[in-house]
Protein backbone atom coordinates (compact mmCIF):
# COMPACT_ATOMS: atom_id res chain seq x y z
CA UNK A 1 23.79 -18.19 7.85
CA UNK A 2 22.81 -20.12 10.91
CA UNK A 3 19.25 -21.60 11.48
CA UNK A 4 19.12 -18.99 15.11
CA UNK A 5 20.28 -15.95 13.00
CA UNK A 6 18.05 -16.70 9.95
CA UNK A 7 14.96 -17.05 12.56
CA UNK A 8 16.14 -13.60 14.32
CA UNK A 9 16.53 -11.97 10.49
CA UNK A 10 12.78 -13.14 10.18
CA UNK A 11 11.50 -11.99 13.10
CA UNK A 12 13.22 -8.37 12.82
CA UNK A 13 11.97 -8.07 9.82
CA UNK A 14 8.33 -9.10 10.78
CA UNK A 15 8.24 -6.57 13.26
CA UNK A 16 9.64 -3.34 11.69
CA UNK A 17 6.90 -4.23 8.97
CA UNK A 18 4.28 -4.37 11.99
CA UNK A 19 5.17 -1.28 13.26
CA UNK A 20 5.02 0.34 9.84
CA UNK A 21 2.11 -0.32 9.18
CA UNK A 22 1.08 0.92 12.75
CA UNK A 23 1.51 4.50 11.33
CA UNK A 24 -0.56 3.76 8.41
CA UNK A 25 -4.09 6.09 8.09
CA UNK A 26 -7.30 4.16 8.81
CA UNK A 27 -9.57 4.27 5.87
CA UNK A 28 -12.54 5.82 7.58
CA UNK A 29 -14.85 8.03 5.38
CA UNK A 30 -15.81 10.70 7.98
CA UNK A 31 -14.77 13.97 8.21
CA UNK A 32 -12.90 15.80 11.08
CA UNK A 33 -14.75 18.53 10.93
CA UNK A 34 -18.15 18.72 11.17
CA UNK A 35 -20.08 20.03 7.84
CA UNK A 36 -21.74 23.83 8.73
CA UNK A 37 -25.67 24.09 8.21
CA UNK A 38 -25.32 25.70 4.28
CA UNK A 39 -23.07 22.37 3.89
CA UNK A 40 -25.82 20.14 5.28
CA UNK A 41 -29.01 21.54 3.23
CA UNK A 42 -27.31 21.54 -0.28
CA UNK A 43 -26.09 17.71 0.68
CA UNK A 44 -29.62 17.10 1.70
CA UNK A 45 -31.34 18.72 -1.64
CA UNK A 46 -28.35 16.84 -3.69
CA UNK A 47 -29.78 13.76 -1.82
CA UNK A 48 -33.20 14.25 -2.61
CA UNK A 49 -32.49 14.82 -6.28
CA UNK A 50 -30.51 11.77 -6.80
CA UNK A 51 -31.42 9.09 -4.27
CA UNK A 52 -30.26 6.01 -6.71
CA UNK A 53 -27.06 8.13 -8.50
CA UNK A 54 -23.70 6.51 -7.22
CA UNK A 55 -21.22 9.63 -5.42
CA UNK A 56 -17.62 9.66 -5.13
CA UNK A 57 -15.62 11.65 -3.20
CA UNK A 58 -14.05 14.30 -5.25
CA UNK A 59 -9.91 13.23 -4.88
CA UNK A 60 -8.23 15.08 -7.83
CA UNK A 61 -6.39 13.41 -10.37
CA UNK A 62 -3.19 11.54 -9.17
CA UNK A 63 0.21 10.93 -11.32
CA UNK A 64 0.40 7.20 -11.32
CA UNK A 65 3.28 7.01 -13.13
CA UNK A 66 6.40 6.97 -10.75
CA UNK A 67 5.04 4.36 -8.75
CA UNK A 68 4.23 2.54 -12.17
CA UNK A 69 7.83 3.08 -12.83
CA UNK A 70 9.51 2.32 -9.37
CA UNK A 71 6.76 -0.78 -8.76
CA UNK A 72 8.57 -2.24 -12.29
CA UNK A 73 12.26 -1.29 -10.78
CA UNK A 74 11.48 -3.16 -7.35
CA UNK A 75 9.41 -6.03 -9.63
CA UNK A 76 13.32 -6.49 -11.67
CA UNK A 77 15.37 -6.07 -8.85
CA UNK A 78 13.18 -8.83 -7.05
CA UNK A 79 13.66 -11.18 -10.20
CA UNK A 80 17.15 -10.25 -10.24
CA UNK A 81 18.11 -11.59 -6.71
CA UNK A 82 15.91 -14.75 -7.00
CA UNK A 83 17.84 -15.65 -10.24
CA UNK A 84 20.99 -15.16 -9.14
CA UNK A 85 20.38 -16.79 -6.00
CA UNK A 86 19.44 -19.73 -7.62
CA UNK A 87 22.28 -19.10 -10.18
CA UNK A 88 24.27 -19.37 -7.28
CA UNK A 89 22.64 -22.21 -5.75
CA UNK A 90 22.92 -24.73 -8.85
CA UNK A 91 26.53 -23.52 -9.17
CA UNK A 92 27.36 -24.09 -4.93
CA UNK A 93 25.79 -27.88 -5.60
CA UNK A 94 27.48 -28.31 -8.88
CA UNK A 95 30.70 -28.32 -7.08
């Protein structure tokens, strides 16, 4: 593969990433609605109650496990190409 094409590979591939990750949520913690009034005095009484107690947001209990399982698959297939590019490298020079 040519140095131009390599640098053009790169540069694709930079960009789709960047405009991914364009799509991708912004981590803000407010709410798009606006809490009613019964909303805001319970949240004020829970406040008063426990000033110093840490809160979470309430997010449910997630399944971890297939991306446990498909972050391992991508992990091997990862090692996989590196060794047999390098397989394939020490074999190329060997020549």
């Amino acid at each position: 593969m040519s140095a131009a094409r390599r640098s053009l590979l790169t540069a694709t591939a930079a960009g789709t990433l960047l405009g991914a990750l364009w799509f991708v949520p912004s981590a803000t913690a407010t709410s798009e609605h606006p809490p009613s009034s019964d909303q805001q005095q319970t949240a004020s009484a829970v406040d008063a109650q426990s000033d110093r107690q840490l809160r979470l947001a309430d997010t449910g209990t997630v399944d971890t496990t297939p991306y446990v399982i498909g972050g391992s698959a991508f992990l091997g297939l990862g090692v996989g190409f590196v060794a047999y590019s390098v397989r394939r490298q020490r074999f190329s020079e060997g020549l």
